[in-house]
Protein backbone atom coordinates (compact mmCIF):
# COMPACT_ATOMS: atom_id res chain seq x y z
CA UNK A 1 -10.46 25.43 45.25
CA UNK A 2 -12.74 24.27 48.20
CA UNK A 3 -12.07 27.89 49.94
CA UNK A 4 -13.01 29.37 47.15
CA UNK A 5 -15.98 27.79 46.18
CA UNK A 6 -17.37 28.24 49.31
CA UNK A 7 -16.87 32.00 49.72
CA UNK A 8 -18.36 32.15 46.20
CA UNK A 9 -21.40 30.20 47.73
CA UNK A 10 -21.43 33.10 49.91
CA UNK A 11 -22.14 35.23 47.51
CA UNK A 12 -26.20 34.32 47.48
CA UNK A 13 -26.47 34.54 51.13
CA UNK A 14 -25.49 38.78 50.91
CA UNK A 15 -28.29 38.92 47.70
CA UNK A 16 -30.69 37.43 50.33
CA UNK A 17 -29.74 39.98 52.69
CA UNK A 18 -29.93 43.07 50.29
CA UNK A 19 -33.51 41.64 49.20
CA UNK A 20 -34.75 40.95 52.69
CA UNK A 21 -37.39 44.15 54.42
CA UNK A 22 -36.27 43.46 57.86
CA UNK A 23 -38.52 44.51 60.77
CA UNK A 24 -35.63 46.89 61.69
CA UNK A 25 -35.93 48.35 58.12
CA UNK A 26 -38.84 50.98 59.26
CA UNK A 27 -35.99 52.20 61.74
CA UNK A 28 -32.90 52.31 59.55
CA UNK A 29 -33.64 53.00 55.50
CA UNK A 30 -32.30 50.41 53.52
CA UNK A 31 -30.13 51.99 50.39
CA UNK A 32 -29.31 49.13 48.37
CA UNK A 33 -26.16 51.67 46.41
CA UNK A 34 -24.10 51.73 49.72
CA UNK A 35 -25.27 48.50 52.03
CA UNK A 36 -26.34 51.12 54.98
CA UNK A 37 -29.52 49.73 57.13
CA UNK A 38 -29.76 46.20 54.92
CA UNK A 39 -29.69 43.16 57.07
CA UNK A 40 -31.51 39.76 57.98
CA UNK A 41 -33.98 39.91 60.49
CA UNK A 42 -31.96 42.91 62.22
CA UNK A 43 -29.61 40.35 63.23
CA UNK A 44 -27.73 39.33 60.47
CA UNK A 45 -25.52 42.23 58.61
CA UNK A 46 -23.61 41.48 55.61
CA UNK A 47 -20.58 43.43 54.26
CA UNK A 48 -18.21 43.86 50.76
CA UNK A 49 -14.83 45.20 50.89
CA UNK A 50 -13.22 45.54 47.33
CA UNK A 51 -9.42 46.98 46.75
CA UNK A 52 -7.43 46.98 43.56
CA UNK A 53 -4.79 49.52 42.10
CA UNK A 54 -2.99 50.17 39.05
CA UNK A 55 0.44 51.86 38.92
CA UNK A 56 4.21 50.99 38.77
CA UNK A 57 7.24 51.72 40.34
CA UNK A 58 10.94 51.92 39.27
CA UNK A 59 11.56 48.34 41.22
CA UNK A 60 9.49 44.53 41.12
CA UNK A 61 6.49 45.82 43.32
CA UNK A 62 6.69 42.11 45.19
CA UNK A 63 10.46 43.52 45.98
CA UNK A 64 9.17 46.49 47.79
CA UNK A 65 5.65 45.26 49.82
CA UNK A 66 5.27 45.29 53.48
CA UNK A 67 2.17 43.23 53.33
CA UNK A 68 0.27 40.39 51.80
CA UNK A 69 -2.43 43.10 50.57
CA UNK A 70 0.12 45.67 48.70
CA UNK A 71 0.45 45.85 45.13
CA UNK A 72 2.42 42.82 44.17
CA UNK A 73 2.70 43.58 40.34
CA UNK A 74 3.06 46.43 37.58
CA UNK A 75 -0.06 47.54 35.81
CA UNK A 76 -3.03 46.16 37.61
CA UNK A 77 -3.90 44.34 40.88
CA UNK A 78 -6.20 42.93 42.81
CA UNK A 79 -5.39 43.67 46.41
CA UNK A 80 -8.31 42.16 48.26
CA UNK A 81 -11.69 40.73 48.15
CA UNK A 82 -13.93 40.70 51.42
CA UNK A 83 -17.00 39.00 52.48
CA UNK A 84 -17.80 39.63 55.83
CA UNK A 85 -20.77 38.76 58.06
CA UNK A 86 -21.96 40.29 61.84
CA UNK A 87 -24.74 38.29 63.47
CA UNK A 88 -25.78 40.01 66.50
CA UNK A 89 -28.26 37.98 67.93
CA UNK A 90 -28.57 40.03 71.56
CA UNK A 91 -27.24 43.35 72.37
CA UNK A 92 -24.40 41.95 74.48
CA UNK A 93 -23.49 39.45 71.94
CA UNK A 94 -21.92 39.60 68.47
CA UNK A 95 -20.59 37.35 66.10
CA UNK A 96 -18.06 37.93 63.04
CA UNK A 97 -16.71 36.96 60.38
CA UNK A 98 -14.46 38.16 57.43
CA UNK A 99 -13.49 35.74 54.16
CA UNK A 100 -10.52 37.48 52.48
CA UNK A 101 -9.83 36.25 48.46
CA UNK A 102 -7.29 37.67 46.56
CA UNK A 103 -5.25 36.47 43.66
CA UNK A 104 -1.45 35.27 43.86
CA UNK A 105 1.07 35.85 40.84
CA UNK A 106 -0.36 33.32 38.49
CA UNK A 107 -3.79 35.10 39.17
CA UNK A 108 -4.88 32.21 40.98
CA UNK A 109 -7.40 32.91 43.56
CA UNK A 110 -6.72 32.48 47.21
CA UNK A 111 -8.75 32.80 50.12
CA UNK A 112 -8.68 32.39 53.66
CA UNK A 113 -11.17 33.61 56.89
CA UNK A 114 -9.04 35.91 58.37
CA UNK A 115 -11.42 36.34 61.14
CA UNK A 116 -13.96 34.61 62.81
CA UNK A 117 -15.35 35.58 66.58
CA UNK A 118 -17.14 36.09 68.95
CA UNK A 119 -17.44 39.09 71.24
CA UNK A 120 -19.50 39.41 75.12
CA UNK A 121 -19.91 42.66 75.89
CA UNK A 122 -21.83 44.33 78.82
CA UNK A 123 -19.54 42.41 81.62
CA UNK A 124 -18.93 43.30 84.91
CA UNK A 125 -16.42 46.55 85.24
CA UNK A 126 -17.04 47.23 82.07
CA UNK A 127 -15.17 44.24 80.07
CA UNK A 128 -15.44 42.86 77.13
CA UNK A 129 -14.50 39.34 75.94
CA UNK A 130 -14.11 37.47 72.59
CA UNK A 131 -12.56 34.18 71.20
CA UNK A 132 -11.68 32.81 67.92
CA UNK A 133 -9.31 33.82 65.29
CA UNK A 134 -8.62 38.00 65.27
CA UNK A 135 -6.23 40.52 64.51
CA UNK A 136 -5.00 40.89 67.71
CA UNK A 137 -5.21 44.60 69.77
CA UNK A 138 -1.30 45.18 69.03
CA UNK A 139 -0.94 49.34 68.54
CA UNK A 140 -3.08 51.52 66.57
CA UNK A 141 -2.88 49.75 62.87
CA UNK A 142 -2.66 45.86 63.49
CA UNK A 143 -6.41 45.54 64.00
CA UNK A 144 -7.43 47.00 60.61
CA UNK A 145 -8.06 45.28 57.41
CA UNK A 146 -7.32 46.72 53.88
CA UNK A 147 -10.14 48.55 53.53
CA UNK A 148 -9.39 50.39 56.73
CA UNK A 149 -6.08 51.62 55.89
CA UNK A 150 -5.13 54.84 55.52
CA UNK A 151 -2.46 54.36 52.75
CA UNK A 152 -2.57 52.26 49.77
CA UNK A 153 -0.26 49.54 51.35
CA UNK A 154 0.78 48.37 54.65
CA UNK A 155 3.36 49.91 56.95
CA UNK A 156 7.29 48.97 56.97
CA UNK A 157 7.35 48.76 60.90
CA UNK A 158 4.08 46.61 60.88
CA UNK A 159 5.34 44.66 58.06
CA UNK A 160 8.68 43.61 59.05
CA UNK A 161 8.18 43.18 62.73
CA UNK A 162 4.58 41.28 63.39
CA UNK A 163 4.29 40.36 59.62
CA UNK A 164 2.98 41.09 56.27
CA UNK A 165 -1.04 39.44 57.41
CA UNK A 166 -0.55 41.64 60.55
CA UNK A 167 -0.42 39.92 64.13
CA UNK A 168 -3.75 37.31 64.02
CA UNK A 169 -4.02 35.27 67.38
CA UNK A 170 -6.81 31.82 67.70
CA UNK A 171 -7.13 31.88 71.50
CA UNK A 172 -9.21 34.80 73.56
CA UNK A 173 -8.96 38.20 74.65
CA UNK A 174 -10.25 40.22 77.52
CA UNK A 175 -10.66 43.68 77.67
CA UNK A 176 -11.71 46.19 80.31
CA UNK A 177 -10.72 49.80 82.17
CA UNK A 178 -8.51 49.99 84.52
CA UNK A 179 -8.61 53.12 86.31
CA UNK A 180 -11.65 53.51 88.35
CA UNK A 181 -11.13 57.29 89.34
CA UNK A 182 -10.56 59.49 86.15
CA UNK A 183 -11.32 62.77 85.30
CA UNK A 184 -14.75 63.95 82.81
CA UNK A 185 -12.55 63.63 79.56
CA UNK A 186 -10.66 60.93 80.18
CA UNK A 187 -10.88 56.97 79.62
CA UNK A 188 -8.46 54.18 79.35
CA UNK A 189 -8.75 50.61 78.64
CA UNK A 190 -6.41 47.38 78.60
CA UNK A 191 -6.78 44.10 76.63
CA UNK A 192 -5.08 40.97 77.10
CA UNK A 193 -5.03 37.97 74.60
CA UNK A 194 -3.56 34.46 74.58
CA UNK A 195 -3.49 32.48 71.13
CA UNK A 196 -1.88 30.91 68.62
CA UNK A 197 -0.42 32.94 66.07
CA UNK A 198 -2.42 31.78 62.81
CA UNK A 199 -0.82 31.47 59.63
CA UNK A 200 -2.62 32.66 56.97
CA UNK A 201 -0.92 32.61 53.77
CA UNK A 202 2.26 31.34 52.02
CA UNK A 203 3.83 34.21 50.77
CA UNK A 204 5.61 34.05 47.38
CA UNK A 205 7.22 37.10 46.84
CA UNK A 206 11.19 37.64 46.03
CA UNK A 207 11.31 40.20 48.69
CA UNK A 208 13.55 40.81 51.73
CA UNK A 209 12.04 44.18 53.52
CA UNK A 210 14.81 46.54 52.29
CA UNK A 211 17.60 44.01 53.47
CA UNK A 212 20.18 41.41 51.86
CA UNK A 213 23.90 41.50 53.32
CA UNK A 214 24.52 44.40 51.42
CA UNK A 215 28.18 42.64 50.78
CA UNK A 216 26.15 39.95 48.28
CA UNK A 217 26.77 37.15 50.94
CA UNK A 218 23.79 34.96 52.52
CA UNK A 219 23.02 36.26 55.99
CA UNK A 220 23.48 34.26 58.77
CA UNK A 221 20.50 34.76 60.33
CA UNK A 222 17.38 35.21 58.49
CA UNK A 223 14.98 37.77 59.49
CA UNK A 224 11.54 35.98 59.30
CA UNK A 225 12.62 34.02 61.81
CA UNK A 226 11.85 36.86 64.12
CA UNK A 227 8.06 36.49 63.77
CA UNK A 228 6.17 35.11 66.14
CA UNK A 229 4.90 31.25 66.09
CA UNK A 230 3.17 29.13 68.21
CA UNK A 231 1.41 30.44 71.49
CA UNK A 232 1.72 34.11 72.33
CA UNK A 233 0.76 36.83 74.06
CA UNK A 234 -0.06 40.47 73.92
CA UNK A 235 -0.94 43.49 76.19
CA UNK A 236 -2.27 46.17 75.19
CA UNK A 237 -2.99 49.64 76.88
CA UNK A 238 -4.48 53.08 75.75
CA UNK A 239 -5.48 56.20 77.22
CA UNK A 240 -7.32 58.76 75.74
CA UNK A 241 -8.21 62.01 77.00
CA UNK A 242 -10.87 64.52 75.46
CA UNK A 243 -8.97 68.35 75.76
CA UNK A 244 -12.29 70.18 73.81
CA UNK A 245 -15.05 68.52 72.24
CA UNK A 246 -12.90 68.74 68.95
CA UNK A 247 -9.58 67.40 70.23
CA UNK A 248 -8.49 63.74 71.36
CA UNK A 249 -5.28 62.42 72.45
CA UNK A 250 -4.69 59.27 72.63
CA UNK A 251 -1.57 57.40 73.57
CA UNK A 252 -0.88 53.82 74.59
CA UNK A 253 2.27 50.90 74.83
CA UNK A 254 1.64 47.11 73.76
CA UNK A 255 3.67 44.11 74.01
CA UNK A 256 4.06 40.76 72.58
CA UNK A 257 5.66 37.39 73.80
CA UNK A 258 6.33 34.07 72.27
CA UNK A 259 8.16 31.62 70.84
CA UNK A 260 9.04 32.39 67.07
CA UNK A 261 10.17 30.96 64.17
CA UNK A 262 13.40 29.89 65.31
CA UNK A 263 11.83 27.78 68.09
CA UNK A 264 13.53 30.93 70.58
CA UNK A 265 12.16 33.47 71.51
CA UNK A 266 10.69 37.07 70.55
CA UNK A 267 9.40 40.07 72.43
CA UNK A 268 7.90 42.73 70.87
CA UNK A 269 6.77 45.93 72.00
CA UNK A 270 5.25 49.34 70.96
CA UNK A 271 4.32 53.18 71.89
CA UNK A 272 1.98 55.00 70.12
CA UNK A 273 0.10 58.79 70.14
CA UNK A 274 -2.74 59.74 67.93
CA UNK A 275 -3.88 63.42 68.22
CA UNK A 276 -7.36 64.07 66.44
CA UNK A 277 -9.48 67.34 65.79
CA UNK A 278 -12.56 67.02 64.11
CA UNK A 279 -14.69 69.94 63.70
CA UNK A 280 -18.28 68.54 64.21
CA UNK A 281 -17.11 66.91 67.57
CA UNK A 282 -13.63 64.39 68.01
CA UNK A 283 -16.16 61.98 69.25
CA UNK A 284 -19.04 62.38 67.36
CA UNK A 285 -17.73 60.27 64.34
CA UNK A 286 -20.14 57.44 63.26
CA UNK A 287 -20.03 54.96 60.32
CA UNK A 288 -16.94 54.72 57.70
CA UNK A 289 -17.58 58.05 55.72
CA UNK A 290 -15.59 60.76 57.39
CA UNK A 291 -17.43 63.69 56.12
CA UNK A 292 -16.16 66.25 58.53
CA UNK A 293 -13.03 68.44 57.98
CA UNK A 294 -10.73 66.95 60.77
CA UNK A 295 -7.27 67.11 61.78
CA UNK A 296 -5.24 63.41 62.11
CA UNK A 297 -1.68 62.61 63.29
CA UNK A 298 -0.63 59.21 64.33
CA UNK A 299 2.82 57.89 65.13
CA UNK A 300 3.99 54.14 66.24
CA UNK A 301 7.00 53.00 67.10
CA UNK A 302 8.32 49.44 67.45
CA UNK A 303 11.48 47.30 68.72
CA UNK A 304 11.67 43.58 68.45
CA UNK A 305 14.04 41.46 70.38
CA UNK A 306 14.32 38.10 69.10
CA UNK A 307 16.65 35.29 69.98
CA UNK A 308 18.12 33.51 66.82
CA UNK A 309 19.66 30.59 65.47
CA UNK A 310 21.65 30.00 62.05
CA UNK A 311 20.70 28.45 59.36
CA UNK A 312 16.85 28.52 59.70
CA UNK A 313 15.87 26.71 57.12
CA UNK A 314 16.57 23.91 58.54
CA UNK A 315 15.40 23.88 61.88
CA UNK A 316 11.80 25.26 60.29
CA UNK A 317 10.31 22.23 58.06
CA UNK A 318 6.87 22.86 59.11
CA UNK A 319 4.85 23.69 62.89
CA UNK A 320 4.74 20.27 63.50
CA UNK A 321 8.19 19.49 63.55
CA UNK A 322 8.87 22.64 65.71
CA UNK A 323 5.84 21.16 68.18
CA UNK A 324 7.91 18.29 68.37
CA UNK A 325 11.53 20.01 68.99
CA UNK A 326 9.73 22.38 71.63
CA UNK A 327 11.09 20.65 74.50
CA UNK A 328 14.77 20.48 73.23
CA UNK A 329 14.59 23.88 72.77
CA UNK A 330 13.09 24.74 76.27
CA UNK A 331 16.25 22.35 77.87
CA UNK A 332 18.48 24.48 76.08
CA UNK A 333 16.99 27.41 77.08
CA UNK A 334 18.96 28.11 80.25
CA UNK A 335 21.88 28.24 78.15
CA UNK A 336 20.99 31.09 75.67
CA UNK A 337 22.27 34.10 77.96
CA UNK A 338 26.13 32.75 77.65
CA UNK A 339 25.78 31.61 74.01
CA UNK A 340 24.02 34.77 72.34
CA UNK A 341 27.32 35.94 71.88
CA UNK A 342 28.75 32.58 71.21
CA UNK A 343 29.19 32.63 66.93
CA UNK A 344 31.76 30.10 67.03
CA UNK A 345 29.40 27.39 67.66
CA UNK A 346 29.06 26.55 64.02
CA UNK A 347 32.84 24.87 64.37
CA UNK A 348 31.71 22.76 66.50
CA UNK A 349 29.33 21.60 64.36
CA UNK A 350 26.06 23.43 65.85
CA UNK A 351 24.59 26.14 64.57
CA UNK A 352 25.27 29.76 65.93
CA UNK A 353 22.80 31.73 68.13
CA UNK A 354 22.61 34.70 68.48
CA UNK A 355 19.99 37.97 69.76
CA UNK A 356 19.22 40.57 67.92
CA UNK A 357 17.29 43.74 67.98
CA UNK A 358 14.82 45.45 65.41
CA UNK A 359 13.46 49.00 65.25
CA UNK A 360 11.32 50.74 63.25
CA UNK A 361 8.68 53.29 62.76
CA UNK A 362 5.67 55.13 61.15
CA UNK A 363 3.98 58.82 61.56
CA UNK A 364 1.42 59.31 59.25
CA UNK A 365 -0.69 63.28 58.65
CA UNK A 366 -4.02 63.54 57.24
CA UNK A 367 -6.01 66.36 56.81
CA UNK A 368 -9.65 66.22 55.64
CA UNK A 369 -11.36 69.03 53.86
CA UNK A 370 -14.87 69.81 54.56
CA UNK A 371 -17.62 67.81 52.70
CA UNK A 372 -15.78 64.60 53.10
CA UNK A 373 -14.74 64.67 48.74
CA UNK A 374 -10.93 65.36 49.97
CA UNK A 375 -8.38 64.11 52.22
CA UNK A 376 -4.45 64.85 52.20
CA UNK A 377 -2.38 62.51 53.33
CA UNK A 378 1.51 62.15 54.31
CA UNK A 379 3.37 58.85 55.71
CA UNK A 380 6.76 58.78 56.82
CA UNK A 381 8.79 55.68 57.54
CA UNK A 382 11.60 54.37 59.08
CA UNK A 383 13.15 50.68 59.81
CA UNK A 384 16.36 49.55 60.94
CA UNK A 385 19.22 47.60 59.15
CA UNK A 386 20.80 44.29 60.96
CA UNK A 387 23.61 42.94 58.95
CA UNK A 388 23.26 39.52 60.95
CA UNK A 389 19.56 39.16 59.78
CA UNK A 390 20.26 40.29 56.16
CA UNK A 391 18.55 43.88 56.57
CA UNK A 392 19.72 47.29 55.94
CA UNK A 393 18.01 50.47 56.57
CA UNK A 394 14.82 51.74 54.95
CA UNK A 395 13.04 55.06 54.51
CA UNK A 396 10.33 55.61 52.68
CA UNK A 397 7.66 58.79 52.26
CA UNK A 398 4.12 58.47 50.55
CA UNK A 399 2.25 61.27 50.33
CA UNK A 400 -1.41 60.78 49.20
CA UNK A 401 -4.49 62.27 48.28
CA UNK A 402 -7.96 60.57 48.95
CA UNK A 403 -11.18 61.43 46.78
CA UNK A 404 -15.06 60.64 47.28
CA UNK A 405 -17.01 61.42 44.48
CA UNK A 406 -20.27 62.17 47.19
CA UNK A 407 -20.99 61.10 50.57
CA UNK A 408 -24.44 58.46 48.74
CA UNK A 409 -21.39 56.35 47.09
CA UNK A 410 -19.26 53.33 48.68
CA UNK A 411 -16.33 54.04 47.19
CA UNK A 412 -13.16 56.39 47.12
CA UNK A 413 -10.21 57.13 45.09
CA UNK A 414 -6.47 57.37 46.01
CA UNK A 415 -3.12 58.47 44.82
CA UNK A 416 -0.19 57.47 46.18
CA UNK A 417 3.36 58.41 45.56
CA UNK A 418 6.20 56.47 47.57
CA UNK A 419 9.86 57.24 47.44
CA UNK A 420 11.73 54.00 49.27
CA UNK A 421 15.57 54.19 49.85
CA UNK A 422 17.48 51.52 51.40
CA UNK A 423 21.56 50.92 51.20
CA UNK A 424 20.78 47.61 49.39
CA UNK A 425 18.55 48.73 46.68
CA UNK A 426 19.43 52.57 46.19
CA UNK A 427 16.58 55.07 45.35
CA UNK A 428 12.76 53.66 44.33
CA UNK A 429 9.59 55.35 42.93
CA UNK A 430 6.41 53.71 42.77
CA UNK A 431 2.99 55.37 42.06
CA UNK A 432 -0.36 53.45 43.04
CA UNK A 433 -3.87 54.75 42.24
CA UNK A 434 -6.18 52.86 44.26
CA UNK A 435 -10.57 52.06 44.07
CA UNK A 436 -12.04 51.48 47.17
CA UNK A 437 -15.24 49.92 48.15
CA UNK A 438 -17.17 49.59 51.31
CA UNK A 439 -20.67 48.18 51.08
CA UNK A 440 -22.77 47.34 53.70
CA UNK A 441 -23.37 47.81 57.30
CA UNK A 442 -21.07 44.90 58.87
CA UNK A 443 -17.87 45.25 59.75
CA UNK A 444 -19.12 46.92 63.04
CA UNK A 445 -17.13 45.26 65.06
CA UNK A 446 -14.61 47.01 67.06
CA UNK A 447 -10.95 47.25 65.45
């Protein structure tokens, strides 16, 4: 594949970089083992992200993922390949860039720039802007790629409401306090994007997020339909607030808005609270290698409200067909308050809309044992059942356990157990054991 080839032309560009002496090199030591203080120039800082796992689980693994990077098969897998790049050319001004490979079910390769931006900083009142394609600010988890996660796969709730690539947005973002007067201790911030929502990959998994009818019928409704498509846009807002030097709260709400799938539309919002103690100093933490014993808890929760019609496959033949229905949906639009309820339209030959809501939710504990070599970890889950959209209920737990063989080494270790239950497919069991590795200094962009 073109894609393909080029990331793999890629590949010389980060030898360059690890061969290059820099003129900041006499500032930061280059060590060639983990990536740390190699770059181009001082400008140009390259960046590998490798995760695969082997394991199994009582159910098809592609049955039971919440995202495009979970393990999709028994034995071994791939989950992703990165190649990233951050050109910072002045202090205010950074560019980045992430290729993502990884292969489908008939180990074909497939790859796709997830991200590409470019971020101002050092604006008036404190804002930042950037522009291009990114994970949008949506929560506490949505920004982060793979190798950023703190379990082996991706969350239910972020899964089944924004979508199994996360919530990615081609437009612009600003982002900047918004309370001049606070406290020592505390800060806040809001960002605001408008984009498209970018589609990254065709997903071709027989999975339905814990649903189906749970009678055997078809759902009317289908519950991808949900997702957001076309032009949207999100709000997010966070405030933090330092108790000690050790402890950090942080709590914020987002929301989303757009048209989705359906060609209706979809609102989607979220609260979140993160508590964190750190021994050495809550905000002291530099650099991806946590080698502090610290204290984590993080909870999210999500609801969805999305305005459906039947039988979406076919009123969804491709974006360019819904570009070209958008106005006969927005002349109808007046109408959708006295026909949500209306299911009887189908006997007249149209079919039925309808609104429904989704919740769901995620608290996740981790607990990291001095020396960095050890980290606990425990994820409960929750999501919501709509009989309409051909979901039931799912719960799932996944305790983990994360080891780093020493602090000089890019890479980490991790077993995870999950236990999934859901009215439609019973009790599950699945055990993953995860490599992880992080080389290089890019990826400093903020997530």
């Amino acid at each position: 594949m073109n894609k393909t080839r080029a990331a793999l032309f890629a590949l010389p560009v980060f030898a360059l970089c690890a061969s290059v002496h820099a003129a900041g090199a006499a500032r930061d030591p280059v060590n060639l083992l983990t990536g740390e203080g190699i770059s181009l120039g001082g400008v140009v800082f390259p960046a590998v992200n490798f995760q695969s796992s082997v394991g199994s689980s009582t159910a098809n693994p592609g049955a039971l993922l919440s995202g495009h990077h979970d393990p999709d098969r028994h034995g071994f897998s791939v989950q992703a390949l990165e190649l990233a790049l951050d050109v910072k050319p002045h202090e205010r001004l950074a560019l980045h860039g992430t290729y993502a490979l990884k292969p489908d079910l008939d180990d074909r390769w497939q790859g796709v720039f997830e991200e590409y931006f470019a971020t101002l900083s050092g604006l008036p009142f404190g804002g930042v802007v950037r522009g291009g394609r990114f994970l949008a600010k949506f929560g506490m988890h949505n920004q982060n790629h793979p190798h950023d996660f703190t379990m082996v796969d991706q969350n239910i709730a972020n899964g089944r409401l924004l979508g199994e690539d996360g919530l990615t947005l081609e437009g612009g973002e600003i982002s900047l306090p918004v309370l001049r007067a606070l406290p020592a201790g505390w800060e806040d911030r809001l960002t605001v994007a408008l984009g498209r929502v970018a589609h990254l990959h065709d997903h071709e998994h027989d999975h339905d997020h814990g649903g189906g009818g749970g009678d055997g019928e078809e759902a009317e409704f289908e519950s991808e339909g949900g997702f957001l498509r076309g032009w949207a846009t999100t709000a997010n807002y966070e405030l933090s607030y330092a108790a000690t030097s050790r402890t950090l709260h942080t709590a914020g709400v987002s929301g989303a808005w757009g048209r989705n799938r359906y060609g209706r539309s979809s609102q989607i919002y979220g609260v979140n609270y993160d508590f964190l103690w750190r021994a050495d100093g809550a905000l002291n933490r530099t650099g991806h290698r946590e080698t502090s014993e610290f204290f984590q808890w993080r909870t999210e929760l999500f609801l969805r409200h999305a305005d459906a019609v039947g039988a979406l496959h076919d009123h969804e033949d491709d974006a360019h067909a819904e570009e070209e229905d958008h106005e006969e949906h927005e002349a109808e639009h007046h109408d959708e308050e006295h026909e949500h309820e209306d299911a009887h339209d189908g006997a007249a030959g149209r079919p039925s809309r309808r609104d429904f809501t989704d919740f769901a939710a995620y608290s996740v504990l981790t607990y990291g044992l001095p020396g960095g070599k050890w980290q606990a970890h425990l994820r409960g889950e929750y999501a919501g059942g709509n009989a309409d959209a051909g979901v039931n209920e799912r719960w799932r737990v996944s305790p983990a356990v994360t080891w780093t063989p020493a602090a000089s080494l890019p890479v980490h270790w991790k077993l995870q157990y999950n236990y999934d239950h859901s009215p439609s497919f019973g009790d599950e069991h699945s055990v993953w054991l995860q490599f992880n590795l992080k080389w290089g200094s890019g990826c400093a962009h903020e997530h």
